[in-house]
Protein backbone atom coordinates (compact mmCIF):
# COMPACT_ATOMS: atom_id res chain seq x y z
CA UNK A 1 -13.26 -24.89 12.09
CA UNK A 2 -11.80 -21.15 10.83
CA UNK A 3 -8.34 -21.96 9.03
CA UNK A 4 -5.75 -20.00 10.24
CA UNK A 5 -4.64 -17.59 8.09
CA UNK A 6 -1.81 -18.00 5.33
CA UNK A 7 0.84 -15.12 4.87
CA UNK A 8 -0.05 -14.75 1.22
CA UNK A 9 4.04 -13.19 0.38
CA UNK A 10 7.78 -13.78 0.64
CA UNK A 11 7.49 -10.98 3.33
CA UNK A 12 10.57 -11.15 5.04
CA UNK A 13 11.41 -7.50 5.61
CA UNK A 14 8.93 -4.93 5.85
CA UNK A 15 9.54 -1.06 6.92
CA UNK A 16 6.47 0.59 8.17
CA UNK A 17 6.65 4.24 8.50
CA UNK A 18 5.26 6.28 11.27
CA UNK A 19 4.89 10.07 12.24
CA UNK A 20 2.77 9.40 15.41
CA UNK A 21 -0.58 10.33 13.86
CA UNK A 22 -3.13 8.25 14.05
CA UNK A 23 -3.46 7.65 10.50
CA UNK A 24 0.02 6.00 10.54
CA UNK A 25 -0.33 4.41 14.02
CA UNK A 26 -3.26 1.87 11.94
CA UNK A 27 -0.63 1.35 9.69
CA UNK A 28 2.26 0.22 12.29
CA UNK A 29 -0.12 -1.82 14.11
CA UNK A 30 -1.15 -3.63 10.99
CA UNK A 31 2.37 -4.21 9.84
CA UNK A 32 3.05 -5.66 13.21
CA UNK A 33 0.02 -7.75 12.75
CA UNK A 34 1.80 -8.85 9.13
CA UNK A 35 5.23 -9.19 10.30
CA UNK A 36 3.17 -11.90 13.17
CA UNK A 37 1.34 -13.61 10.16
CA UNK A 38 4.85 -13.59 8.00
CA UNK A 39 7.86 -13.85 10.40
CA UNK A 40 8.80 -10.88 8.79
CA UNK A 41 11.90 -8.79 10.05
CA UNK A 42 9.75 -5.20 11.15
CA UNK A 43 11.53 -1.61 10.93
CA UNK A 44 9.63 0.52 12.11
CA UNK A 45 10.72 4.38 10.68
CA UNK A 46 10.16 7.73 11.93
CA UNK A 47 11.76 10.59 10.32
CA UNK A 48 12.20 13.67 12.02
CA UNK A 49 11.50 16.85 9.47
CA UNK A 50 14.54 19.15 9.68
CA UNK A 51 13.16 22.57 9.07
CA UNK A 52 16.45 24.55 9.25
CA UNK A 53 14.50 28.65 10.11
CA UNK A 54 12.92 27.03 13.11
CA UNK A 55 15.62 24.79 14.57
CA UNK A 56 17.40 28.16 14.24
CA UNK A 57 15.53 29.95 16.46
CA UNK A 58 14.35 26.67 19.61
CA UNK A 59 17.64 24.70 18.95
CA UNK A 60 16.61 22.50 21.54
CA UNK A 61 13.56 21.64 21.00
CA UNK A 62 14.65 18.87 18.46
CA UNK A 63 16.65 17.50 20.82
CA UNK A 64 13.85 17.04 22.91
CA UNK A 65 11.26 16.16 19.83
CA UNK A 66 13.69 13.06 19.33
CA UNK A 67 13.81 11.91 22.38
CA UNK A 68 10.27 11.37 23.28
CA UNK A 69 9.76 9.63 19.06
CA UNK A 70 12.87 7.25 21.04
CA UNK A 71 10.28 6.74 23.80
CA UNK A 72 7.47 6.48 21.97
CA UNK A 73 9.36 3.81 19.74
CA UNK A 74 10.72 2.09 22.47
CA UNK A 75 7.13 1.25 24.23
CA UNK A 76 6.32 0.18 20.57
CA UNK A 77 9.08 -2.67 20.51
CA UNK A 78 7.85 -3.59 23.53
CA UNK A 79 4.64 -4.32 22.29
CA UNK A 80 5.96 -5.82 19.47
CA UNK A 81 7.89 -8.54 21.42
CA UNK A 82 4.62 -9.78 23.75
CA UNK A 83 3.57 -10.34 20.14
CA UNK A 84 6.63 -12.48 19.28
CA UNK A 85 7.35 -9.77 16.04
CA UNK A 86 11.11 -8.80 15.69
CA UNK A 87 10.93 -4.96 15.75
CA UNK A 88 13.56 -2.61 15.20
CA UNK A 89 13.51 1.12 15.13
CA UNK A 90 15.35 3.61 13.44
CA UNK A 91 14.53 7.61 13.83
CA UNK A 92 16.18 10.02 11.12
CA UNK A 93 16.38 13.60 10.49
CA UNK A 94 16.16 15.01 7.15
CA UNK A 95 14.81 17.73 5.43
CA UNK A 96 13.02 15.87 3.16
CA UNK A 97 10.81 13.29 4.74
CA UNK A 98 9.93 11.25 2.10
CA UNK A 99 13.91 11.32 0.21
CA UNK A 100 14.91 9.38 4.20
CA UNK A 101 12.06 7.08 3.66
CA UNK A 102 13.09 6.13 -0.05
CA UNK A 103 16.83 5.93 1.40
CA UNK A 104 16.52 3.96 4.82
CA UNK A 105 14.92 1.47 2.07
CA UNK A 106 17.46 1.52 0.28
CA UNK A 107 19.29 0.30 3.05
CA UNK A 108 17.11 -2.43 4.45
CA UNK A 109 15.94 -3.81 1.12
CA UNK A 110 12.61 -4.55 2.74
CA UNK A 111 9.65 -6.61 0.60
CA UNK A 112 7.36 -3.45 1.21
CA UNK A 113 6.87 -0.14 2.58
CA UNK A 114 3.61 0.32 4.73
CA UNK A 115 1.95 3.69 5.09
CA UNK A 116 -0.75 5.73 6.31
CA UNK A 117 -2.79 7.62 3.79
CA UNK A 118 -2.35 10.60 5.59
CA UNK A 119 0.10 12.13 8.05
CA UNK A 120 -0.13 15.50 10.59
CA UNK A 121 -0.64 17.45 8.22
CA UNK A 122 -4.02 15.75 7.22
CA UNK A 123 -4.96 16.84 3.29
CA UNK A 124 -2.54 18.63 1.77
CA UNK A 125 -3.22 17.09 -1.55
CA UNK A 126 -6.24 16.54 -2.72
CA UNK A 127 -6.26 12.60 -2.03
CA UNK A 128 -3.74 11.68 0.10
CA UNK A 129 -0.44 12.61 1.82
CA UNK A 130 1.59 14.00 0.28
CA UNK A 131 4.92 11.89 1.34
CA UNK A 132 3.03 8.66 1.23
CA UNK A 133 2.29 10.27 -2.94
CA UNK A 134 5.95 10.49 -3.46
CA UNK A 135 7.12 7.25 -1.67
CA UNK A 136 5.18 5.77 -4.02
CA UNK A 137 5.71 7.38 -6.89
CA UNK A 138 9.17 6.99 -5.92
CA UNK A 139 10.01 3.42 -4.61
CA UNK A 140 11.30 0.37 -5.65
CA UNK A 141 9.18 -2.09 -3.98
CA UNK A 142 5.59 -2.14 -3.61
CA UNK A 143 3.64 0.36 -1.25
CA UNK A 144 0.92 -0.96 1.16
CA UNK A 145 -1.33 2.00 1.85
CA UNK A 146 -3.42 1.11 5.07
CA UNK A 147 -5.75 3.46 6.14
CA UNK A 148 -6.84 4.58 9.69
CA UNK A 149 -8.94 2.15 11.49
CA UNK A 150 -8.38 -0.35 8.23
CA UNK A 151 -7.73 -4.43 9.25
CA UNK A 152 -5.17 -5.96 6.58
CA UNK A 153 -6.86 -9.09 5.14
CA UNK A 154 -6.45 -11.02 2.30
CA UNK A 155 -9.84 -13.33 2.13
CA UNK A 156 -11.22 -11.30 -0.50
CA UNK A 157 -8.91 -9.61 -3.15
CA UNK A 158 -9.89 -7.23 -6.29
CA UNK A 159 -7.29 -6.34 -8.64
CA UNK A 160 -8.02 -4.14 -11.57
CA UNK A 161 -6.25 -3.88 -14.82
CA UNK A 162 -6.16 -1.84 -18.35
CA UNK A 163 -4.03 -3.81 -19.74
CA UNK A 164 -0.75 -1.93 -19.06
CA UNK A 165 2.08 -3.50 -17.84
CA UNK A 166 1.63 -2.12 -13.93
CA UNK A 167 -1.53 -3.98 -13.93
CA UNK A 168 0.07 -7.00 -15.29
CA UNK A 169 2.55 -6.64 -12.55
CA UNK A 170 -0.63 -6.00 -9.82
CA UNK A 171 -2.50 -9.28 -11.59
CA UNK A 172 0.64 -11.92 -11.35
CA UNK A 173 1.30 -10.34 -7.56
CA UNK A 174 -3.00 -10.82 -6.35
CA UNK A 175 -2.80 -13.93 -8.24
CA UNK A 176 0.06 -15.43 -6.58
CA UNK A 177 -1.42 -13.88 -3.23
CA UNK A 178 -4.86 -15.33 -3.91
CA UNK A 179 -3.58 -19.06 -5.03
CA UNK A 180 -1.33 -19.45 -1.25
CA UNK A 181 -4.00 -17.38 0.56
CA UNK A 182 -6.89 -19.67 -0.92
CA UNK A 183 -8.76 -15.90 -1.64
CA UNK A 184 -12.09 -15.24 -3.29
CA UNK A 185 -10.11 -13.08 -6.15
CA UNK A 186 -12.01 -10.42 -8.36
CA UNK A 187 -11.07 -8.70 -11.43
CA UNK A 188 -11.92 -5.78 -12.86
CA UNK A 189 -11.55 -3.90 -15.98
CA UNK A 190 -13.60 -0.52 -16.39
CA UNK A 191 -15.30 0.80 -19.67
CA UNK A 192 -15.67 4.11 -19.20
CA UNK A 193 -17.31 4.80 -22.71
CA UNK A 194 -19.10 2.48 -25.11
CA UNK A 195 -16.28 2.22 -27.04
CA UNK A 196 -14.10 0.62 -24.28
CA UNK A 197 -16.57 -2.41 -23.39
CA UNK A 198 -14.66 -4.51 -26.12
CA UNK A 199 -11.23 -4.05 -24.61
CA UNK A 200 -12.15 -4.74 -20.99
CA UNK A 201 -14.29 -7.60 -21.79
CA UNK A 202 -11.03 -8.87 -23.45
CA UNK A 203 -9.16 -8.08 -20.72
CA UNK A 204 -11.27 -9.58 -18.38
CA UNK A 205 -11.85 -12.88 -20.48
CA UNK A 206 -7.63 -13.60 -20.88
CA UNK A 207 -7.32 -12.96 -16.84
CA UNK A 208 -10.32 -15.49 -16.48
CA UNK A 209 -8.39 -18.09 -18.70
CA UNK A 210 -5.31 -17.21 -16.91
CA UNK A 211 -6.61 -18.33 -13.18
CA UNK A 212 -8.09 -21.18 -14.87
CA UNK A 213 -4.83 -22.33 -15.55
CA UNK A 214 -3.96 -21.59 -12.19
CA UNK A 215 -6.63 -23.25 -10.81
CA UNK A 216 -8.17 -19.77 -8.82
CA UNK A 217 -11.43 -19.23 -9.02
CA UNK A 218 -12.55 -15.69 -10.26
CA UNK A 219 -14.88 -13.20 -10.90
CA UNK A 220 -14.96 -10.89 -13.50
CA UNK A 221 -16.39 -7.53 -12.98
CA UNK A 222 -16.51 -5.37 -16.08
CA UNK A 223 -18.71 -2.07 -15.05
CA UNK A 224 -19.30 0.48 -17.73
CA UNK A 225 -20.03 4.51 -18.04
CA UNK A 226 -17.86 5.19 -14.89
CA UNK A 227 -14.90 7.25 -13.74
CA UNK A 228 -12.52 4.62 -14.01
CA UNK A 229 -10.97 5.48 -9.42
CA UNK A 230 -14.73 5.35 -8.44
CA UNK A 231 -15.85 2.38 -10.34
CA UNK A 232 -13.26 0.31 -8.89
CA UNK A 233 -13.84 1.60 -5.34
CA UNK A 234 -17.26 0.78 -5.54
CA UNK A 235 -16.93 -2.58 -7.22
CA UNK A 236 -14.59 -3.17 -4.07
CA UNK A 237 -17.22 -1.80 -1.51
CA UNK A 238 -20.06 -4.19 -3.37
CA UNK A 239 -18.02 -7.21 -3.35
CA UNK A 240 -16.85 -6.41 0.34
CA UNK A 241 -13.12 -7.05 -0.31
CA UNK A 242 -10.30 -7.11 1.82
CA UNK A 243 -7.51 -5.84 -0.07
CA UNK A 244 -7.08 -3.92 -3.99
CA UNK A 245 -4.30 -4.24 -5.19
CA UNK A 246 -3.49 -2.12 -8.47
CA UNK A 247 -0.22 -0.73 -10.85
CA UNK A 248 1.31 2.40 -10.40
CA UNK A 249 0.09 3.34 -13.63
CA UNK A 250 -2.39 2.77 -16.60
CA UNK A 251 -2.05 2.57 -19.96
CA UNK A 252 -1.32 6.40 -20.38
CA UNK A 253 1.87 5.92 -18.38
CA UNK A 254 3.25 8.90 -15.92
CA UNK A 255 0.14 10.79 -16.37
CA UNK A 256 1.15 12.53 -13.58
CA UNK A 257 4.81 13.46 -11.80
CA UNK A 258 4.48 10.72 -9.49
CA UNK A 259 1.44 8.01 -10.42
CA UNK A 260 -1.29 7.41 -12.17
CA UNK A 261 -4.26 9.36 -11.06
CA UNK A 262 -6.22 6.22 -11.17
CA UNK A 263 -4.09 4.95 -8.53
CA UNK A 264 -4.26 8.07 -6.41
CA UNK A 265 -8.14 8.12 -6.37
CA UNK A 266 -8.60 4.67 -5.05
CA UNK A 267 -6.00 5.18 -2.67
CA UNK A 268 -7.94 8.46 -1.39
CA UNK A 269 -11.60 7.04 -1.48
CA UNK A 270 -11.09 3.37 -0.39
CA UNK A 271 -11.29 1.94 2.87
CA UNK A 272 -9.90 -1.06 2.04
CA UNK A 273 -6.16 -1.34 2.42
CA UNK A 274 -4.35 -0.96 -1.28
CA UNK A 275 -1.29 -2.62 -2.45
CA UNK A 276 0.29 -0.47 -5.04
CA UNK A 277 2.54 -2.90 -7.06
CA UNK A 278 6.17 -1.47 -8.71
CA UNK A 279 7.23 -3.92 -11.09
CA UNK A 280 6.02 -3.49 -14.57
CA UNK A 281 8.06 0.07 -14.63
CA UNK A 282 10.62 0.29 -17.34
């Protein structure tokens, strides 16, 4: 007999935002699916990009734009209620998409923002989104970046960590996940030169005694000679995991404006779902 699944989270707000692509449209439909799992509260947000030359010029055609998101949103909270998931829906205009993402959560306090990778306008950085960069670079609370076609799971986890405080954050939150979920939970620490090996077998070894204690069972994955993005995507593909979950940042801190670019490369190469956690920030 399959057990039925455990929400692994004190989930009991969660805004999902939308644009109507279909890279966020996986990402709504899986935070319905969680908000099911959880009894979680779901907002579901769409914000409407003010861009103030062309409203100018077709005055109406905003007007009309909102109207059919209203629609759109509507059929959606339909769907969400044969489902027995709470849904509401909010639609804003602002000339900053992701500044009325980072406020409307604000506002609801939620547990965590869900996201596409991308949105419409498909690559414009080099890894992902670029609003879903900056919400997350940006937010409070931590960032579930689902990507199209991806199923949000949390049988098998892999968390990585340097050390840093974000990855102690991301170890206590797939710990705490794994021990309620009953998970198969992997670890990973990358030496990307000879030199490192020492320090992630450390690593590795203290988050092995600290599940112990716990009483999780996990495996310790400490790959070596890689880019530190690809060996954990790999490591994630090899191990056929459900979920990563990882910090904002590593040890170097804001080594970019927003996050870490270790962060950014898993989020643009995995397929997996990828909990970015916030706490550990000072």
């Amino acid at each position: 007999m399959v057990a039925k699944p455990v929400c692994p989270g004190e989930w009991d707000r969660l805004l999902v935002c939308t644009d109507g692509s279909p890279e966020s449209q996986g990402a709504v439909a899986e935070a319905l699916a969680l908000g099911r799992l959880c009894g979680s509260q779901v907002y579901v947000l769409q914000v409407l990009e003010i861009i103030p030359e062309f409203e100018a010029v077709a005055p109406d055609l905003m007007v009309r734009l909102e109207e059919e998101i209203r629609s759109q949103l509507q059929a959606l909270k339909a769907e969400a209620a044969k489902m027995a998931v709470s849904l509401t829906t909010l639609v804003r205009r602002s000339v900053s998409v992701f500044s009325a993402i980072l406020e409307e959560a604000a506002e609801i306090r939620p547990a965590m923002i869900i996201m596409g990778r991308y949105g419409r306008t498909g690559l414009t950085r080099l890894l992902m989104g670029s609003v879903t960069a900056r919400v997350i670079g940006h937010s409070p609370v931590n960032v579930l970046v689902v990507p199209r076609q991806a199923i949000v799971a949390f049988g098998r986890i892999l968390v990585a960590s340097d050390g840093s405080p974000y990855s102690l954050a991301a170890w206590e939150e797939a710990l705490s996940m794994a021990k309620k979920a009953d998970s198969v939970l992997f670890a990973i620490s990358v030496a990307q030169e000879e030199g490192d090996l020492p320090q992630a077998q450390k690593i590795v070894h203290q988050l092995l005694a600290a599940a112990n204690r716990e009483g999780v069972p996990l495996q310790g994955l400490v790959p070596t000679g890689q880019q530190i993005g690809d060996a954990i995507v790999q490591a994630a593909l090899r191990n056929e995991v459900d979920l990563i979950i990882l910090g904002s940042h590593g040890r170097t801190g804001l080594t970019r404006l927003l996050m870490g670019s270790v962060t950014e490369r898993v989020i643009g190469h995995a397929p997996q779902p990828v909990l970015v956690v916030k706490r550990g920030m000072k």
